[in-house]
N, C-alpha and C. Protein backbone atom coordinates (compact mmCIF):
# COMPACT_ATOMS: atom_id res chain seq x y z
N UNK A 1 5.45 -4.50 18.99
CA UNK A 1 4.72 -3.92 17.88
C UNK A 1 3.70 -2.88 18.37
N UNK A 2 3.42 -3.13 19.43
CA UNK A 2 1.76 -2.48 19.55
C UNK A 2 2.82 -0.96 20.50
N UNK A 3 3.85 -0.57 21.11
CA UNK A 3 4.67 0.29 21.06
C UNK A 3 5.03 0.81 19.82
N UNK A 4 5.29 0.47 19.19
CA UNK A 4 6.17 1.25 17.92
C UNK A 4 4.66 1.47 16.83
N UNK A 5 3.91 1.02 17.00
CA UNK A 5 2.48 1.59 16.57
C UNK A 5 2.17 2.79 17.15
N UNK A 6 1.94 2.52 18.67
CA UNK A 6 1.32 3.95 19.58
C UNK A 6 2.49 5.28 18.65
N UNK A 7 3.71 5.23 18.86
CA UNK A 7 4.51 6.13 18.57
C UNK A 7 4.13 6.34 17.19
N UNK A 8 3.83 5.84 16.09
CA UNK A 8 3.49 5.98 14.96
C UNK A 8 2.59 6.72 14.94
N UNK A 9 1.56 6.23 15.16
CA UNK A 9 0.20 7.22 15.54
C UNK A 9 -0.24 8.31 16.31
N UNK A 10 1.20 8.56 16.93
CA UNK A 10 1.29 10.10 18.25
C UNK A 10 2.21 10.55 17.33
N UNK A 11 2.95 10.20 16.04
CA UNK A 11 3.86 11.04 15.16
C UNK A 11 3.29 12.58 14.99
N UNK A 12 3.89 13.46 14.93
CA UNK A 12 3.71 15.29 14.70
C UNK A 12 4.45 15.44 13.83
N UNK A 13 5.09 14.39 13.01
CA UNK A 13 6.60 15.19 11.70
C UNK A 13 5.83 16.15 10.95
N UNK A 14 4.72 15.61 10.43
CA UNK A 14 3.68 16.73 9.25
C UNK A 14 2.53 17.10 9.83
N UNK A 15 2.68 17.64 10.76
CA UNK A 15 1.97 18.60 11.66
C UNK A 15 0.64 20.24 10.82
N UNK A 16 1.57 19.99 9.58
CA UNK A 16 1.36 21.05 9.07
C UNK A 16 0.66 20.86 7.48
N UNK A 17 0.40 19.75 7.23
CA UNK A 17 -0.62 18.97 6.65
C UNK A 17 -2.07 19.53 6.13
N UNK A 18 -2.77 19.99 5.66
CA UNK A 18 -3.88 20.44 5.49
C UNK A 18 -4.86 19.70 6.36
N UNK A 19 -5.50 18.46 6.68
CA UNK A 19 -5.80 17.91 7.26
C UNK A 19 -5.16 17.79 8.92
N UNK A 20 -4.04 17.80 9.17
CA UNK A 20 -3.31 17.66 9.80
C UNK A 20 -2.82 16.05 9.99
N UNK A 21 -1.92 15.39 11.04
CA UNK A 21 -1.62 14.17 10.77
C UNK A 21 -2.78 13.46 11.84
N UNK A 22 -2.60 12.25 10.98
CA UNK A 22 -3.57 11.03 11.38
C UNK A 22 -2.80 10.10 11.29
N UNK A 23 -1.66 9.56 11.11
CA UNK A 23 -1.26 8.18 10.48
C UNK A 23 -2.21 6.91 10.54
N UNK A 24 -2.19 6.51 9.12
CA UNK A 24 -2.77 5.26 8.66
C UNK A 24 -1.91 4.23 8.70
N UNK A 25 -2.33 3.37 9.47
CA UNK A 25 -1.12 2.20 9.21
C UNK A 25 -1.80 0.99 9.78
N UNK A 26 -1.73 -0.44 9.11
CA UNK A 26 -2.25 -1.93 9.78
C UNK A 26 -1.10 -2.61 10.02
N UNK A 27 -0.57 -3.00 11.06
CA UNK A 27 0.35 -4.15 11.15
C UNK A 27 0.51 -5.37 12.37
N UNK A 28 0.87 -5.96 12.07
CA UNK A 28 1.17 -7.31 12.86
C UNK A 28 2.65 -7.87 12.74
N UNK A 29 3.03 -8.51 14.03
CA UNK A 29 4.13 -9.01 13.73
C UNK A 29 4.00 -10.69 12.92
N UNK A 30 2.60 -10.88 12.90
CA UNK A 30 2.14 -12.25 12.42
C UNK A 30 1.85 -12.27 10.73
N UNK A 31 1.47 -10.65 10.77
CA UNK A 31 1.37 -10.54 9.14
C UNK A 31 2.17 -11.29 7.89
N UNK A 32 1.89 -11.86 6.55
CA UNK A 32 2.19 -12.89 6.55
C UNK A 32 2.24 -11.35 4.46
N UNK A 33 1.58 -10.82 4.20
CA UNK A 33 1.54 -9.79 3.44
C UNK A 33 1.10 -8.51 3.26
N UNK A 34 2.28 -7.93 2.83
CA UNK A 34 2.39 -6.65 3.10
C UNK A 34 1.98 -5.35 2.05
N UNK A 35 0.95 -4.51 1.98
CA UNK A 35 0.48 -3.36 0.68
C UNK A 35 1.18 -2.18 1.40
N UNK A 36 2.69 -2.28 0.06
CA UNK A 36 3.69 -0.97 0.02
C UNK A 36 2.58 0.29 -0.65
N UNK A 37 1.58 1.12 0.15
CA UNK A 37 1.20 2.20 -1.00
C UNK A 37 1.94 3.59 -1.08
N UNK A 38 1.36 4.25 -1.32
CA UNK A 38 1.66 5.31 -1.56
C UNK A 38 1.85 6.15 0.14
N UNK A 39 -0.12 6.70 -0.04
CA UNK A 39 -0.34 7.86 1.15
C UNK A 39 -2.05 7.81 1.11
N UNK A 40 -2.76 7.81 2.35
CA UNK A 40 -4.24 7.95 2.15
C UNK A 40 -4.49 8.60 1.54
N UNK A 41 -5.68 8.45 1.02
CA UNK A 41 -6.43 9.77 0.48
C UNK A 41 -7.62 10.56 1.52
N UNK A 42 -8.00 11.42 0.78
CA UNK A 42 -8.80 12.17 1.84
C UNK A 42 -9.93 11.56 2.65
N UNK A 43 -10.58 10.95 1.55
CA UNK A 43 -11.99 9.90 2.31
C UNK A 43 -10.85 8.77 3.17
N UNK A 44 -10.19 8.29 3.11
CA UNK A 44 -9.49 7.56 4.06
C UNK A 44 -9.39 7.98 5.48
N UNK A 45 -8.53 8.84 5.01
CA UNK A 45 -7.86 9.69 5.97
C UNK A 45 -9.28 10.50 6.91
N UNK A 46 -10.69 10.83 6.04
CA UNK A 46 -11.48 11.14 7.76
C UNK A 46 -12.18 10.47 7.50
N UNK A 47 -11.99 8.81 7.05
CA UNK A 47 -12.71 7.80 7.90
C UNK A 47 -11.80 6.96 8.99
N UNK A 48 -10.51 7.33 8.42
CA UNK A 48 -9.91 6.54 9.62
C UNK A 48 -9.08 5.25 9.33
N UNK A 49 -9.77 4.58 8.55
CA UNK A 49 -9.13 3.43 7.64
C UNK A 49 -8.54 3.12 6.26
N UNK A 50 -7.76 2.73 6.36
CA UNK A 50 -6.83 2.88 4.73
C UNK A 50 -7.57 2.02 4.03
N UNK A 51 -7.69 2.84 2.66
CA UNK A 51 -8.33 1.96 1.46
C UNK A 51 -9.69 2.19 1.66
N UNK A 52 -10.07 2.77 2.74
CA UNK A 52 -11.82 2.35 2.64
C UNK A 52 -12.46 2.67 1.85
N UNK A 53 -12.75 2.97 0.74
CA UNK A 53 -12.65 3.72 -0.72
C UNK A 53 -12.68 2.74 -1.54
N UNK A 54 -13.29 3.89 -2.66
CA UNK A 54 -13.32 3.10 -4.47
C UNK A 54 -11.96 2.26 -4.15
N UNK A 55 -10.86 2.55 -4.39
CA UNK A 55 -9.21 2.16 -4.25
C UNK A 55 -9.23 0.65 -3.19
N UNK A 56 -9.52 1.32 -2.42
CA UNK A 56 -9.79 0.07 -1.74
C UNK A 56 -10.56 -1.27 -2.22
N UNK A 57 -11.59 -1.14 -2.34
CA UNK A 57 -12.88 -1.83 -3.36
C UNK A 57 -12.10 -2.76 -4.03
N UNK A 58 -11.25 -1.94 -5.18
CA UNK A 58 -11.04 -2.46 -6.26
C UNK A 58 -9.55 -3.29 -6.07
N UNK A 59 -8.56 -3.04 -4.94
CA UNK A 59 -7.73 -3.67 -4.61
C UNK A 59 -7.98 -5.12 -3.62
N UNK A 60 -9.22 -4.82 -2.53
CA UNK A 60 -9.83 -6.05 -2.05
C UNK A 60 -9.92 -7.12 -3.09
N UNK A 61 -10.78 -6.95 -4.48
CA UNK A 61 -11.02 -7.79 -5.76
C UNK A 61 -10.01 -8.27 -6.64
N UNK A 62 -9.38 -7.40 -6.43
CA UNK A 62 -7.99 -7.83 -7.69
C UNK A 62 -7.37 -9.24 -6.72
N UNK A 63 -7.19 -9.02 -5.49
CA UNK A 63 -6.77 -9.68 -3.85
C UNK A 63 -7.20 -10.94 -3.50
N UNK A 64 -8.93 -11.01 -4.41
CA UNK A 64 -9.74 -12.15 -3.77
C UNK A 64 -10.04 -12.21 -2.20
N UNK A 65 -9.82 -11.04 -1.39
CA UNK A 65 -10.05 -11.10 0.20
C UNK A 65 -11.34 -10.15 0.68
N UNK A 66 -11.71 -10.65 1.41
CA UNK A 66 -12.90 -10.07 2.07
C UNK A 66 -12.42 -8.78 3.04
N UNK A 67 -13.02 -8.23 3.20
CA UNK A 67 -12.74 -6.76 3.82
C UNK A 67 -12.63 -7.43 5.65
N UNK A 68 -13.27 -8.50 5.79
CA UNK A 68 -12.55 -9.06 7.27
C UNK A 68 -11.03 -9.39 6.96
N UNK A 69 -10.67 -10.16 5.69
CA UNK A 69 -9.68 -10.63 5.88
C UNK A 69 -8.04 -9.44 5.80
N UNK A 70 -9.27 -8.37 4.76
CA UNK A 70 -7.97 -7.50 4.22
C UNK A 70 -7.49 -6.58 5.56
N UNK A 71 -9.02 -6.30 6.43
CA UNK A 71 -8.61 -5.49 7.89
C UNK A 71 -7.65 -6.24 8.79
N UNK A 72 -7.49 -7.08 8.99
CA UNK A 72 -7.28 -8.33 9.69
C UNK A 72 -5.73 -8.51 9.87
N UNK A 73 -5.36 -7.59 10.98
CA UNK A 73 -3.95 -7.00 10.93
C UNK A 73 -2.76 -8.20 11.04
N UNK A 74 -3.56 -9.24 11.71
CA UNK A 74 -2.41 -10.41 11.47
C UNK A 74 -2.19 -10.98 10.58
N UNK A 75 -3.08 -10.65 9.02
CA UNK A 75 -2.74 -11.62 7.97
C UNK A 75 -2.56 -10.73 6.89
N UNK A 76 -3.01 -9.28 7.29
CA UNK A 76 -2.57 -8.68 6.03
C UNK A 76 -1.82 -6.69 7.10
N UNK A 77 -0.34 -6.56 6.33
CA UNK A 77 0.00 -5.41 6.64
C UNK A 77 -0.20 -4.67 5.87
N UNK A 78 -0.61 -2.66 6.12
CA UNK A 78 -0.94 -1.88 5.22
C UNK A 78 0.55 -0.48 5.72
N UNK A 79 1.18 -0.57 5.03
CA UNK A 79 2.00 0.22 5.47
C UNK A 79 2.60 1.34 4.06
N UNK A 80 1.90 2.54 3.77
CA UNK A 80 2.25 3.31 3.16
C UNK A 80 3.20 4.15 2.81
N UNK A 81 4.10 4.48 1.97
CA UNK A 81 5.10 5.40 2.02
C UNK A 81 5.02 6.33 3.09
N UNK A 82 3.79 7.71 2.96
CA UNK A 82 3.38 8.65 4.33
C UNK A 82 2.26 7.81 5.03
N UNK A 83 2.27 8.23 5.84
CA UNK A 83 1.09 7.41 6.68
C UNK A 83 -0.27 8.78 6.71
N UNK A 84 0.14 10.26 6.29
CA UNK A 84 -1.21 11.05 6.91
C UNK A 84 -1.41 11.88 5.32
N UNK A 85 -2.51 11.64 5.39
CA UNK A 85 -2.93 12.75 3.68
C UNK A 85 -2.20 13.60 3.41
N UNK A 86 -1.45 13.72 2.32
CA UNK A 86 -0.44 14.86 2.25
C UNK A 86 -1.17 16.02 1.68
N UNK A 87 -2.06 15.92 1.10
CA UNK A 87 -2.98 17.65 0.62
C UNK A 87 -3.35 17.05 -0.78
N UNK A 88 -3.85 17.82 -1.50
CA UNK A 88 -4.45 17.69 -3.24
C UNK A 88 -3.55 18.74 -3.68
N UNK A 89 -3.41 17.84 -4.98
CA UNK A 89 -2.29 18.98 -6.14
C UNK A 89 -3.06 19.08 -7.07
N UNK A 90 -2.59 19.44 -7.99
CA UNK A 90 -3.04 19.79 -9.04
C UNK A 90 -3.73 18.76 -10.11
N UNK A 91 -3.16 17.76 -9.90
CA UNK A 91 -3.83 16.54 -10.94
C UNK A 91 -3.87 15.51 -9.95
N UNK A 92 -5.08 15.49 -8.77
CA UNK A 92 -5.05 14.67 -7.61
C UNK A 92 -3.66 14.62 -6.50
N UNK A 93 -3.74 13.61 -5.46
CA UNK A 93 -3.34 14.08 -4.25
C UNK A 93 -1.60 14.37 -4.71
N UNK A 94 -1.21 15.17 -3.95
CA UNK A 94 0.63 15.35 -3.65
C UNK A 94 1.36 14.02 -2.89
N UNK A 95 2.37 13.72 -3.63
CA UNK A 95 3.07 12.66 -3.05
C UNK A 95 3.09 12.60 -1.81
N UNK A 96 3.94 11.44 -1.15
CA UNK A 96 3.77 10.86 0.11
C UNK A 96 5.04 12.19 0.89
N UNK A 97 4.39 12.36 2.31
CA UNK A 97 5.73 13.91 2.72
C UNK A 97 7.19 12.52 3.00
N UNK A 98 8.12 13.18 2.63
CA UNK A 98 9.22 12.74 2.56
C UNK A 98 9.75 11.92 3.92
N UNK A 99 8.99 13.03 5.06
CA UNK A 99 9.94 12.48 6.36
C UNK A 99 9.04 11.27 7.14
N UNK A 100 8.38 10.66 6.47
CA UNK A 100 7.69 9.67 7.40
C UNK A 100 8.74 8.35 6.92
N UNK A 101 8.83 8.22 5.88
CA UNK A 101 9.45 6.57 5.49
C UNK A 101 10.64 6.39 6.37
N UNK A 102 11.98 7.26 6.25
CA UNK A 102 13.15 7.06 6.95
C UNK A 102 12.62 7.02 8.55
N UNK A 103 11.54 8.10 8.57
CA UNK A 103 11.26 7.64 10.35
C UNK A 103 10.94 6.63 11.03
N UNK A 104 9.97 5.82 9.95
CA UNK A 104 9.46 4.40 10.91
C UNK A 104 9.15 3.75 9.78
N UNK A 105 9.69 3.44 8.56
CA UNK A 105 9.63 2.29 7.66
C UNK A 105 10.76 0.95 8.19
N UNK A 106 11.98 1.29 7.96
CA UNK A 106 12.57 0.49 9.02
C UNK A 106 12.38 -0.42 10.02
N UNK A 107 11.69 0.43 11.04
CA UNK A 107 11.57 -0.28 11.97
C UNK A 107 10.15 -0.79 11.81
N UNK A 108 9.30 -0.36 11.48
CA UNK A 108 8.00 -1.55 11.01
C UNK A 108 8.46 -2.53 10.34
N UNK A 109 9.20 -2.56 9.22
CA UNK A 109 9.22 -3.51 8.24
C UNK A 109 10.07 -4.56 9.25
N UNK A 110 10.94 -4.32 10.52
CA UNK A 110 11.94 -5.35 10.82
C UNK A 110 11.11 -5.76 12.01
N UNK A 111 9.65 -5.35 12.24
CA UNK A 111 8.72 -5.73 13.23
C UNK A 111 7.95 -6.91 12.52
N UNK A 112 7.99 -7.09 11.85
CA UNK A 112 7.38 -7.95 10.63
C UNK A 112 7.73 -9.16 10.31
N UNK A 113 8.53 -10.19 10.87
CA UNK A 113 9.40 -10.81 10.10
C UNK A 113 8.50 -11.98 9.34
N UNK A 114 7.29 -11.87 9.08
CA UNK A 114 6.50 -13.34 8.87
C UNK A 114 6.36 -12.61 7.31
N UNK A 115 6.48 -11.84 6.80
CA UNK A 115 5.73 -11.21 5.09
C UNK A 115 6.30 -12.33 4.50
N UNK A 116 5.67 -12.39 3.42
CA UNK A 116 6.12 -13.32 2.81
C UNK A 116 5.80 -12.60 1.23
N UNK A 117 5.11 -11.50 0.80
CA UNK A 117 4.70 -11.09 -0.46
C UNK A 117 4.57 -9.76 0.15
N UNK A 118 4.76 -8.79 -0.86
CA UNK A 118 5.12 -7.24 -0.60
C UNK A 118 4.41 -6.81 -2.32
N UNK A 119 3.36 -6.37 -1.70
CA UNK A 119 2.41 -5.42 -2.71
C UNK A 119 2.75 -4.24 -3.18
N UNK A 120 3.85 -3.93 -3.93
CA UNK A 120 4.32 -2.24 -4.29
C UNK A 120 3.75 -1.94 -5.39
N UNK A 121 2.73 -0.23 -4.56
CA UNK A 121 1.93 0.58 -5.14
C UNK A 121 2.28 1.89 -5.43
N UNK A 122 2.57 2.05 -6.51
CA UNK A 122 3.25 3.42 -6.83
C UNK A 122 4.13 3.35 -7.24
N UNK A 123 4.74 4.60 -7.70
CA UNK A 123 5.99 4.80 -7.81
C UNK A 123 7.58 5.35 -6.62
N UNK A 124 6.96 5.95 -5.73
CA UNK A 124 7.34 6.09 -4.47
C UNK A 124 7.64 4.74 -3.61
N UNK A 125 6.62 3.53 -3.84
CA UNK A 125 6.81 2.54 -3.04
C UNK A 125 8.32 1.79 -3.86
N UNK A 126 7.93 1.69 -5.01
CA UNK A 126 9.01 1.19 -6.07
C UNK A 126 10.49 1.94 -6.26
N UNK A 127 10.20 3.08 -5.40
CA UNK A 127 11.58 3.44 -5.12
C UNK A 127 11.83 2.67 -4.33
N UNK A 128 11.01 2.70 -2.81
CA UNK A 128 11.73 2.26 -1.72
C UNK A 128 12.18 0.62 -1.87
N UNK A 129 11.37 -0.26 -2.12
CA UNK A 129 10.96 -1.59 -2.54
C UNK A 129 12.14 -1.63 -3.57
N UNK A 130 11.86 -1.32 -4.38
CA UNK A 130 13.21 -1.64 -5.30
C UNK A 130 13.54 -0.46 -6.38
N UNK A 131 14.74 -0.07 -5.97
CA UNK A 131 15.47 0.83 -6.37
C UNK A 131 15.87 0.91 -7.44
N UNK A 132 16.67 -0.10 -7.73
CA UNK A 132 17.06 -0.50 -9.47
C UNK A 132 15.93 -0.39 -10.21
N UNK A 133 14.66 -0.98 -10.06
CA UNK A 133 13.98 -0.39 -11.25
C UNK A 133 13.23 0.60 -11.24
N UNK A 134 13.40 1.83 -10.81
CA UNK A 134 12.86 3.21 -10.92
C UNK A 134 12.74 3.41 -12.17
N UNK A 135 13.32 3.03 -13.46
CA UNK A 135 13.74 3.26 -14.58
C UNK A 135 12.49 3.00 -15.69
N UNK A 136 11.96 2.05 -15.13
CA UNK A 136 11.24 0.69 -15.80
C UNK A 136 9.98 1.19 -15.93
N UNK A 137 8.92 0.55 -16.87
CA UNK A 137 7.76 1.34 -16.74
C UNK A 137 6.84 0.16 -15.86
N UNK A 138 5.88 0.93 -15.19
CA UNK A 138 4.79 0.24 -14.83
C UNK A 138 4.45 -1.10 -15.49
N UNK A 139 4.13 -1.22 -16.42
CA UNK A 139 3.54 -2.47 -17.20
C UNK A 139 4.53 -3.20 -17.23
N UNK A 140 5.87 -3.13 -17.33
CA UNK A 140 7.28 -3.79 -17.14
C UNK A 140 7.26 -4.39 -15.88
N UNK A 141 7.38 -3.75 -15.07
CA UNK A 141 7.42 -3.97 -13.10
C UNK A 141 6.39 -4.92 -12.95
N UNK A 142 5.02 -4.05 -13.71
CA UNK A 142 3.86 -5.49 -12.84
C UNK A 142 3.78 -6.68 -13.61
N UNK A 143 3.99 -6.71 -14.71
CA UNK A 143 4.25 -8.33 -15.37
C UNK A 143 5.05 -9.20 -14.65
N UNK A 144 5.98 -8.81 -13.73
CA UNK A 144 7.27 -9.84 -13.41
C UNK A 144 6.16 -10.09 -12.03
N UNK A 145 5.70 -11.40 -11.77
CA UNK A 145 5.25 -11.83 -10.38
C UNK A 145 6.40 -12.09 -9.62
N UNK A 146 6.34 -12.50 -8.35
CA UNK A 146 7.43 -13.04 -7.10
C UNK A 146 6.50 -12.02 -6.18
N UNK A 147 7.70 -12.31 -4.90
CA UNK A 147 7.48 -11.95 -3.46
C UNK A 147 7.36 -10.34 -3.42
N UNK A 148 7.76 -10.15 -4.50
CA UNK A 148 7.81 -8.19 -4.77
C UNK A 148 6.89 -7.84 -5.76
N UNK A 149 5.75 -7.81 -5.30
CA UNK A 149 4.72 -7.20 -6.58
C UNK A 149 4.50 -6.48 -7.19
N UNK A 150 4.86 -5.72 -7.62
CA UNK A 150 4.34 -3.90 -8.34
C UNK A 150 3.09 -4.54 -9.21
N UNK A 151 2.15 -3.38 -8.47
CA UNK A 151 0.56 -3.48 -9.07
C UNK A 151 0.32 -1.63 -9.47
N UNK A 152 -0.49 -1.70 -10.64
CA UNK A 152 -0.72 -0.15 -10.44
C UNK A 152 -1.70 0.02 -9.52
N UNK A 153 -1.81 1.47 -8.98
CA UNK A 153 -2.62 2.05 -7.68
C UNK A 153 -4.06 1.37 -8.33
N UNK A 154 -4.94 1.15 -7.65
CA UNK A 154 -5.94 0.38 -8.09
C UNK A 154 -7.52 1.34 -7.92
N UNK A 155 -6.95 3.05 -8.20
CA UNK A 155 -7.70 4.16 -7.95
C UNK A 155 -8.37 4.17 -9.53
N UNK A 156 -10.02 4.53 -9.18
CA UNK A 156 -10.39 4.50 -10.40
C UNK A 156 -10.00 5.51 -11.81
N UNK A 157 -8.75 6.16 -11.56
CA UNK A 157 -8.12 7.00 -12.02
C UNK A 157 -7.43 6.54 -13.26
N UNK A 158 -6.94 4.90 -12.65
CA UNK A 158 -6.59 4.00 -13.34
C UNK A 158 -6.71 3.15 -14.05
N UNK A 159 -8.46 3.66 -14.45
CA UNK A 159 -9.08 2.39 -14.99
C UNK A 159 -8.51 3.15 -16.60
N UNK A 160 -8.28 3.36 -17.31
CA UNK A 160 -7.80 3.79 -18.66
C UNK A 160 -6.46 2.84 -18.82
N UNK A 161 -5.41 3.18 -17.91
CA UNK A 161 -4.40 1.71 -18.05
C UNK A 161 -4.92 0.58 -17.74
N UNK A 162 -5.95 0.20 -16.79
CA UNK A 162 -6.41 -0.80 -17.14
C UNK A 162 -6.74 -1.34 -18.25
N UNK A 163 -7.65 -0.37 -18.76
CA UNK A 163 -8.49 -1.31 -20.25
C UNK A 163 -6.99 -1.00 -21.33
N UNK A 164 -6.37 -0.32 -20.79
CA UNK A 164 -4.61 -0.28 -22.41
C UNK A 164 -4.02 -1.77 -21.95
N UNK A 165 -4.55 -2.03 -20.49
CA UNK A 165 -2.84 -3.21 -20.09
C UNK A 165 -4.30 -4.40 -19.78
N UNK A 166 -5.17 -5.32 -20.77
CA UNK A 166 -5.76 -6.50 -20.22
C UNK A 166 -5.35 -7.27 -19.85
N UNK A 167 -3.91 -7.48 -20.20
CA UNK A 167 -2.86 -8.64 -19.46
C UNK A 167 -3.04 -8.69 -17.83
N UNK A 168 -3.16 -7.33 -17.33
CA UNK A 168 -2.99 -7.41 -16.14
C UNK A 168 -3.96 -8.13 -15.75
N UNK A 169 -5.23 -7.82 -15.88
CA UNK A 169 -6.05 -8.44 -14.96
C UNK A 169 -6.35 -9.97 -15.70
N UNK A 170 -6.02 -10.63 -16.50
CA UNK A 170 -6.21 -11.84 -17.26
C UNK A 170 -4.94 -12.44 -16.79
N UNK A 171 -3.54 -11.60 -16.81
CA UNK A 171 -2.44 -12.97 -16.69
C UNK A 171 -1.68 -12.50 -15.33
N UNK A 172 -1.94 -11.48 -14.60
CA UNK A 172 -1.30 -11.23 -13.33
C UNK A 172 -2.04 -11.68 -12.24
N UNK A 173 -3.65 -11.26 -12.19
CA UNK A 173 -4.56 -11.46 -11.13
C UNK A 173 -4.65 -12.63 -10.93
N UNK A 174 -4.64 -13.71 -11.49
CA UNK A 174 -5.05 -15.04 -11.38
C UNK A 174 -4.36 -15.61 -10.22
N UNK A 175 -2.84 -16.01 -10.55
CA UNK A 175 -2.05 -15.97 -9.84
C UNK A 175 -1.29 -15.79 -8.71
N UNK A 176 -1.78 -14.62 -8.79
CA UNK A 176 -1.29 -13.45 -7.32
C UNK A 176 -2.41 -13.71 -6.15
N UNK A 177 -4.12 -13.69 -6.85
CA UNK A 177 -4.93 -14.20 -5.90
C UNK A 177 -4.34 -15.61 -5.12
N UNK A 178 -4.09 -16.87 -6.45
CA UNK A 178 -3.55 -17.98 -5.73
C UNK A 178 -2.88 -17.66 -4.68
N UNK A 179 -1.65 -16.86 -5.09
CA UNK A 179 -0.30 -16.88 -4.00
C UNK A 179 -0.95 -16.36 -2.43
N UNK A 180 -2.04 -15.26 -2.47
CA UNK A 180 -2.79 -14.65 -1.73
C UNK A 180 -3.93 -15.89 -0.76
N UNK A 181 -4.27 -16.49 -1.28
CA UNK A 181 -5.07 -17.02 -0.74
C UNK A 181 -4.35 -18.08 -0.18
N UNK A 182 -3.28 -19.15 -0.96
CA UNK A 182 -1.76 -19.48 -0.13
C UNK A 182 -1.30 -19.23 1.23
N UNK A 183 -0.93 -18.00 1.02
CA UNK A 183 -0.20 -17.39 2.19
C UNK A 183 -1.45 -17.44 3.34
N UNK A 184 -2.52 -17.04 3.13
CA UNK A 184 -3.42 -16.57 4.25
C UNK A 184 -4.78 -18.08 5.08
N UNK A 185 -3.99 -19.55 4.08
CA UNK A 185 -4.70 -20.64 4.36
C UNK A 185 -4.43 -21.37 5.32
């Protein structure tokens, strides 16, 4: 693992990046759950750590985990669609760059074998994660709990579907903390 990390983090595919590349990535082969996101964002990306942010904040809470536990590469993996800021668009950041997932999603995910729950954030992750329901809407995807989670991005961008979808945080969070605090006891 700690090889196929170094190479991750000496990656040059998006070289050409506004920022340029940084890859963000937490993993363990002990990791026990895994947050499918998207791509850092900018405050991430020049602090260095994924999530460290509002986004972050508010995904630690939904989580029930302490920012030791959520850093804490053996009990929790952070493995994003892109791993390096892809730039700002027009209505916040540009999707994840295309060529990072086929390069080293694979082989992280088969470095992994302890996950036991897979956090998919986005719509990009929900391709990769599960394909068949690309179709489906958000509030569809995250109602169904199991080992495959779809949560919406937990960016305060999102607080408007929040207050449309109260189910979520009344009949999804409860639960998912349990399963969370489960896995990591």
């Amino acid at each position: 693992m700690e090889q196929l990390l170094a190479e991750v983090r000496a990656c040059q595919i998006c070289t050409g990046l506004p920022l340029g590349p940084r890859a963000l990535v937490q993993a363990s082969a002990k990791a026990r759950i895994l947050i499918a996101g998207q791509a850092p964002g900018r405050v991430t990306h020049e602090k260095g750590v994924p999530f460290d942010d509002a986004s972050g904040n508010r995904l630690r809470d939904w989580l029930g985990l302490s920012r030791a536990q959520f850093y804490d590469a053996t009990r929790v993996a952070i493995v994003p669609m892109g791993f390096c800021f892809p730039g700002n668009g027009s209505s916040g950041d540009l999707p994840p760059r295309v060529e990072c997932a086929p390069q080293w999603r694979q082989r992280l995910l088969a470095a992994m074998p302890s996950i036991e729950q897979v956090l998919v954030i986005g719509r990009y992750a929900v391709a990769w994660h599960l394909p068949d329901a690309t179709s489906r809407s958000l509030a569809e995807l995250a109602r169904h709990a199991g080992p495959m989670q779809v949560l919406p991005h937990p960016s305060p961008r999102n607080t408007p579907w929040l207050r449309q979808n109260p189910w979520f945080e009344a009949d999804v969070l409860p639960p998912l903390r349990g399963r969370i605090a489960e896995l990591l006891a």
